[in-house]
N, C-alpha and C. Protein backbone atom coordinates (compact mmCIF):
# COMPACT_ATOMS: atom_id res chain seq x y z
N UNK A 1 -20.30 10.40 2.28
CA UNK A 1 -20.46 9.95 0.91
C UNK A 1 -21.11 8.58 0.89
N UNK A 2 -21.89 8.29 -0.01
CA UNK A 2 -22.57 7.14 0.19
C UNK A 2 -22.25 6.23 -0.68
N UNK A 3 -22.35 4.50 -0.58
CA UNK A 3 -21.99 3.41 -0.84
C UNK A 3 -22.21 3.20 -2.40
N UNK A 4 -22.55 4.23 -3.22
CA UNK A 4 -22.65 4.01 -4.82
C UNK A 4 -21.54 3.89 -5.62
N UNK A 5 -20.53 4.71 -4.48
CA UNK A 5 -19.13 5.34 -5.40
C UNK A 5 -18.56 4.35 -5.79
N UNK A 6 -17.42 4.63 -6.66
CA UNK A 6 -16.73 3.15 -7.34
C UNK A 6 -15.84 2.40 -5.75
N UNK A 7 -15.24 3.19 -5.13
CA UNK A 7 -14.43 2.66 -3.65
C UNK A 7 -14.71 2.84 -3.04
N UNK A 8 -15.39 2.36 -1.64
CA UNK A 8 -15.65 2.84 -0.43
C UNK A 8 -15.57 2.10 0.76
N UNK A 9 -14.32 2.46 1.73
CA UNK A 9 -13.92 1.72 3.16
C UNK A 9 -14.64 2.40 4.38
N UNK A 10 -15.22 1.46 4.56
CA UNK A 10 -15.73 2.26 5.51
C UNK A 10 -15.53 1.25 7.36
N UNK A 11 -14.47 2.26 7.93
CA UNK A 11 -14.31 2.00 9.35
C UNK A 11 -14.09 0.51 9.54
N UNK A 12 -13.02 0.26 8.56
CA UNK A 12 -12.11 -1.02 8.17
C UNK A 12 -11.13 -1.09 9.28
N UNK A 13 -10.93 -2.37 10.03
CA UNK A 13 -9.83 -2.31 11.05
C UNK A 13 -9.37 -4.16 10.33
N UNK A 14 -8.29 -4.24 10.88
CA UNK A 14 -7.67 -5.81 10.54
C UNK A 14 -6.77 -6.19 11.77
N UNK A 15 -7.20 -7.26 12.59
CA UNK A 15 -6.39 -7.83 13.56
C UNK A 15 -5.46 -9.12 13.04
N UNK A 16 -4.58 -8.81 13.47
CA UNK A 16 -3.46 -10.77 13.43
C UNK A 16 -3.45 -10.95 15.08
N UNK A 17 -4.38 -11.91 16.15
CA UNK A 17 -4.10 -11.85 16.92
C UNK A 17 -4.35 -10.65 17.61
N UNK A 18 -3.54 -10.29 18.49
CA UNK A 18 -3.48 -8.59 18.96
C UNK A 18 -2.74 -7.57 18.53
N UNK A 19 -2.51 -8.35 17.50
CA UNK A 19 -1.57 -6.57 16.63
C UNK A 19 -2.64 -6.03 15.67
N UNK A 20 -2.73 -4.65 15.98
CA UNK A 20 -3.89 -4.28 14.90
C UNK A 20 -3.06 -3.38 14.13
N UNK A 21 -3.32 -4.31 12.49
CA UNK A 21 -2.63 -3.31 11.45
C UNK A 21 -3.00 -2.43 10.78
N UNK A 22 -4.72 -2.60 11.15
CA UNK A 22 -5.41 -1.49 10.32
C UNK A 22 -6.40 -1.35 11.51
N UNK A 23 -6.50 0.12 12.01
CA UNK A 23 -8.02 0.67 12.57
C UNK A 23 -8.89 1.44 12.08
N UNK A 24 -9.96 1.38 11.83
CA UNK A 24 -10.78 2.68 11.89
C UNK A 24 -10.18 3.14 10.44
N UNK A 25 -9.94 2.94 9.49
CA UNK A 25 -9.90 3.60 7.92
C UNK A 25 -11.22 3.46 7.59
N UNK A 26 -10.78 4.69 6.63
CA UNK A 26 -12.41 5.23 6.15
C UNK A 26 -11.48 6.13 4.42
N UNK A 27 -11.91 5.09 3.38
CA UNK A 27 -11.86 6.39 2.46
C UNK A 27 -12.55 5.84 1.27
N UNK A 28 -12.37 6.96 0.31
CA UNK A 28 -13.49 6.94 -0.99
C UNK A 28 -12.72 7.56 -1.87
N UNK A 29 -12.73 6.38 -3.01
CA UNK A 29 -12.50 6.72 -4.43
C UNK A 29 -13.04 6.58 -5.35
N UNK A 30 -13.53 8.14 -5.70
CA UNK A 30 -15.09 7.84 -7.13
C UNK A 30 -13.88 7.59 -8.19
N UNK A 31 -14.80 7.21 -9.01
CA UNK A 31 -14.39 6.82 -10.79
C UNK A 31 -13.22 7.97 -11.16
N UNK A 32 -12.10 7.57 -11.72
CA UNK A 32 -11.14 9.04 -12.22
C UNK A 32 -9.98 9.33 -11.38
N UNK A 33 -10.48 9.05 -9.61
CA UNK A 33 -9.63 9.88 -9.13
C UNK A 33 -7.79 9.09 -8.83
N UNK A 34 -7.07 9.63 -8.78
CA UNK A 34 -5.89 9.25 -8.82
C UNK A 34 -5.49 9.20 -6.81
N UNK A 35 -5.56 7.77 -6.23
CA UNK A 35 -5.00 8.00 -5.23
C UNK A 35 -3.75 7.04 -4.74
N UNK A 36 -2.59 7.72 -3.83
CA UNK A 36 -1.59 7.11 -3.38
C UNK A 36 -1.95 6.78 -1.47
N UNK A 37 -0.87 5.45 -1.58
CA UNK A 37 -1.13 5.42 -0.58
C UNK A 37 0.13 5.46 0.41
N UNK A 38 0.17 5.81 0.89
CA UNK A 38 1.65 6.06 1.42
C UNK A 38 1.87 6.05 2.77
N UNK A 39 3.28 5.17 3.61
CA UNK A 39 3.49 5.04 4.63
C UNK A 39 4.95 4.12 4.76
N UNK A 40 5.31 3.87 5.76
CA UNK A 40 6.38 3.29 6.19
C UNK A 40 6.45 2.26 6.57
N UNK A 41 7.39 1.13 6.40
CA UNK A 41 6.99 -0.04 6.26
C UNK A 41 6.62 -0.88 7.37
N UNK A 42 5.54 -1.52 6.90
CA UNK A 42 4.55 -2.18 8.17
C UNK A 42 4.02 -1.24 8.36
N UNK A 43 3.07 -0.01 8.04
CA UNK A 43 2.26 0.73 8.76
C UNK A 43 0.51 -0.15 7.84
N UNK A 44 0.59 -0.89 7.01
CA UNK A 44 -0.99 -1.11 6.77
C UNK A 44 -0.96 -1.19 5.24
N UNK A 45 -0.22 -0.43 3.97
CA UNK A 45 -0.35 -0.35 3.08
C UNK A 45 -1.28 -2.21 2.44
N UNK A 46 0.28 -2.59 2.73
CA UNK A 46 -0.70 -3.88 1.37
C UNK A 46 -1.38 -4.68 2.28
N UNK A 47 -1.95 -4.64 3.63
CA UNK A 47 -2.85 -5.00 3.87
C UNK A 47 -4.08 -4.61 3.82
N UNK A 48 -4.09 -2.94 4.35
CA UNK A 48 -5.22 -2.20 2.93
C UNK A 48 -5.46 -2.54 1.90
N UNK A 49 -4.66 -2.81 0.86
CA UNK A 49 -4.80 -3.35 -0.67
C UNK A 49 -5.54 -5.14 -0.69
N UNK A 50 -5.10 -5.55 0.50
CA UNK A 50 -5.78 -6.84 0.17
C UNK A 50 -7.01 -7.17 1.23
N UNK A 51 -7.56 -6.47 2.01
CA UNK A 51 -8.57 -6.00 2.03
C UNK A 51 -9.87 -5.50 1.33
N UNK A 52 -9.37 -4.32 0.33
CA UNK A 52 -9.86 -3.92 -0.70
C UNK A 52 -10.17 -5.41 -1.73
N UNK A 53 -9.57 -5.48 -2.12
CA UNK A 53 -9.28 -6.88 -3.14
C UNK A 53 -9.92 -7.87 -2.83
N UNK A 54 -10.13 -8.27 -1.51
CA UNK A 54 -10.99 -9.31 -1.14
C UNK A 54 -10.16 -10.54 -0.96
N UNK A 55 -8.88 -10.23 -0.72
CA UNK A 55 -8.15 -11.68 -0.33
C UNK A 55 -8.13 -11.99 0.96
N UNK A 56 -7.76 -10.50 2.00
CA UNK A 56 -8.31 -10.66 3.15
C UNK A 56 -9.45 -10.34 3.91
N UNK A 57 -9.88 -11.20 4.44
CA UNK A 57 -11.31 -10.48 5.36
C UNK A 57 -10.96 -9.41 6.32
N UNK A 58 -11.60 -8.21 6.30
CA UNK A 58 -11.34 -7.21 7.91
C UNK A 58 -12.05 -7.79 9.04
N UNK A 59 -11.36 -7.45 10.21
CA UNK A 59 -12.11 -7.45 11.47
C UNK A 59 -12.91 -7.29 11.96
N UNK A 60 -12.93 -5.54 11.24
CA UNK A 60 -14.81 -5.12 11.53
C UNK A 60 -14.51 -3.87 10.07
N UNK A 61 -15.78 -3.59 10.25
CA UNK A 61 -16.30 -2.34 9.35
C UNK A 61 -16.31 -3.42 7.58
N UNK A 62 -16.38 -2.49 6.67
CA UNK A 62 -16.92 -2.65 5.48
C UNK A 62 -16.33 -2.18 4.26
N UNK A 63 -16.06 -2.74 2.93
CA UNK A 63 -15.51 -2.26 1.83
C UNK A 63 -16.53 -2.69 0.63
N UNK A 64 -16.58 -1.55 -0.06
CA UNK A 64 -17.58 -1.72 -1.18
C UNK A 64 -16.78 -0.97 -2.30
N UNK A 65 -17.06 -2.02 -3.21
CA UNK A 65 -16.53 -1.25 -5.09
C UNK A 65 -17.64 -1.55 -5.96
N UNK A 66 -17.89 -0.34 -6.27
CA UNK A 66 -19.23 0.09 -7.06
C UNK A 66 -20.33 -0.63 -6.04
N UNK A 67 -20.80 -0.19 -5.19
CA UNK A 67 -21.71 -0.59 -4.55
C UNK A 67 -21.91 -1.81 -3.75
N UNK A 68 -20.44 -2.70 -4.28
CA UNK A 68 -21.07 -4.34 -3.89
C UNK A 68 -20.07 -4.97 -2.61
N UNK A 69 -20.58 -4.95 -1.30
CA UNK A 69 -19.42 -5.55 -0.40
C UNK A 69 -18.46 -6.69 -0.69
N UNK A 70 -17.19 -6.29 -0.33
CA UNK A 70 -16.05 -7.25 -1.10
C UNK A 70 -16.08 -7.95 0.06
N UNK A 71 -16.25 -8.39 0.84
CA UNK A 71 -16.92 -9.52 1.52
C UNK A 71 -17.49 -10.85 1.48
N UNK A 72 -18.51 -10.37 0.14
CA UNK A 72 -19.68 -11.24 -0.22
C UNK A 72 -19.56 -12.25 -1.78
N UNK A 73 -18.18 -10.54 -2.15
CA UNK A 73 -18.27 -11.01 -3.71
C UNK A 73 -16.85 -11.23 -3.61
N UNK A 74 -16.89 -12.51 -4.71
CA UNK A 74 -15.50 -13.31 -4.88
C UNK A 74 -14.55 -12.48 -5.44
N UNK A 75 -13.46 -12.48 -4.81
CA UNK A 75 -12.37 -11.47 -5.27
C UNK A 75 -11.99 -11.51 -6.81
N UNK A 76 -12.51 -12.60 -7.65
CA UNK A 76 -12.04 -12.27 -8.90
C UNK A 76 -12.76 -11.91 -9.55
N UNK A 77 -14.32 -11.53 -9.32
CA UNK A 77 -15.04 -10.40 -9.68
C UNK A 77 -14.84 -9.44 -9.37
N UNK A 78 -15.06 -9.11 -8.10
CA UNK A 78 -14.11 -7.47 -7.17
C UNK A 78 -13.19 -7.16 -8.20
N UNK A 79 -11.87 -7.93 -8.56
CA UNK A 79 -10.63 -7.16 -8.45
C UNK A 79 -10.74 -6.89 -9.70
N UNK A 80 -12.01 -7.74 -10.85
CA UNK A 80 -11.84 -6.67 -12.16
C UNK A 80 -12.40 -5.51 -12.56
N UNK A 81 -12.38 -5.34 -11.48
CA UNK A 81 -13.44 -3.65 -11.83
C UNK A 81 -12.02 -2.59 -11.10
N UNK A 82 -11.17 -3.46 -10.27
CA UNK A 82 -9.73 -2.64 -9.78
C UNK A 82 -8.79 -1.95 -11.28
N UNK A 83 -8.41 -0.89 -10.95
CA UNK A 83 -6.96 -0.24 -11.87
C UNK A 83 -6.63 -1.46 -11.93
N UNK A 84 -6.02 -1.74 -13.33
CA UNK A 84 -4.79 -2.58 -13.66
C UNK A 84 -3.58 -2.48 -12.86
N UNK A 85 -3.06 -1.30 -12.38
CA UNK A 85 -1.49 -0.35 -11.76
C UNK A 85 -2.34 0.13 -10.44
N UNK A 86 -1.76 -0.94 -9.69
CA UNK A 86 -1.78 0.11 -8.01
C UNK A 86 0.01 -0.34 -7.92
N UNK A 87 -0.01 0.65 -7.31
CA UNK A 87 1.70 0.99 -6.45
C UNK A 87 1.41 1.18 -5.29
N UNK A 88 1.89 0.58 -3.96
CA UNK A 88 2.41 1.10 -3.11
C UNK A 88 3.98 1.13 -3.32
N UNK A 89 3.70 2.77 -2.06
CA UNK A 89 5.18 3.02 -1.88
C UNK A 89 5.79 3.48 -0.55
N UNK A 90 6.38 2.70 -0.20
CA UNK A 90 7.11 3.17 1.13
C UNK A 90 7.53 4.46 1.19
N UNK A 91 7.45 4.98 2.55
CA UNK A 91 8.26 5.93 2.70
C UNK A 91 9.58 5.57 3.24
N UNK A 92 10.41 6.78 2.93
CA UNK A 92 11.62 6.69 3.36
C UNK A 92 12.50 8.36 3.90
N UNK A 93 13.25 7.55 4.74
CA UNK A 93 13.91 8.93 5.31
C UNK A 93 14.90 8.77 5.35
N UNK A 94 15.66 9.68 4.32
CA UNK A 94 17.10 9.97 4.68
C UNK A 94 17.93 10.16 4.96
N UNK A 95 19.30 10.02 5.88
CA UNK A 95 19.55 11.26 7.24
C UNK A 95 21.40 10.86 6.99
N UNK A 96 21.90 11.90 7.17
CA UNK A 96 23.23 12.24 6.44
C UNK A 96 23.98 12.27 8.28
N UNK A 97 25.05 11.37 8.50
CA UNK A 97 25.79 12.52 9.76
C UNK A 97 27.29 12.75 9.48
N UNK A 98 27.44 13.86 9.78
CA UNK A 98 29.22 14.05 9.51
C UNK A 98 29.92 13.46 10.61
């Protein structure tokens, strides 16, 4: 899919040091679509989100909204073209023992 769409990560990784919290993501959200992001805590969520957003810089690879690398452009342009309502949400697992 190519770099026009309203979201697009492309082969986004984020280092602290040598812990890598994000590798190799890749996704796309045209105009409309409804996406969650979901995982367990510390797996990447709101560092994905601030990535996207432009608060943090990635390591390597690239993020574009509506065409324009959030990189280049100041996050408080970026983030008004963002949903008003993002949620992350942890996962969770339940486990019962008698």
């Amino acid at each position: 899919m190519g770099i026009g769409q309203e979201l697009v990560v492309l082969d986004v990784s984020k280092n602290y040091g040598t812990f890598k919290a994000l590798e190799d993501i890749n996704l796309t959200c045209k105009a409309g679509e409804f996406v969650s992001i979901l995982g367990s805590s510390g797996s990447g969520k709101t560092t994905l989100l601030k990535v996207i957003a432009g608060f943090e810089r990635c390591s390597s690879g690239k993020s574009f909204i509506n065409g324009k690398d959030v990189a280049t452009t100041p996050c408080y342009k970026s983030c008004s073209t963002l949903p008003k309502k993002l949620y992350v949400q942890s996962s969770y697992s339940s486990s019962t023992s008698s």
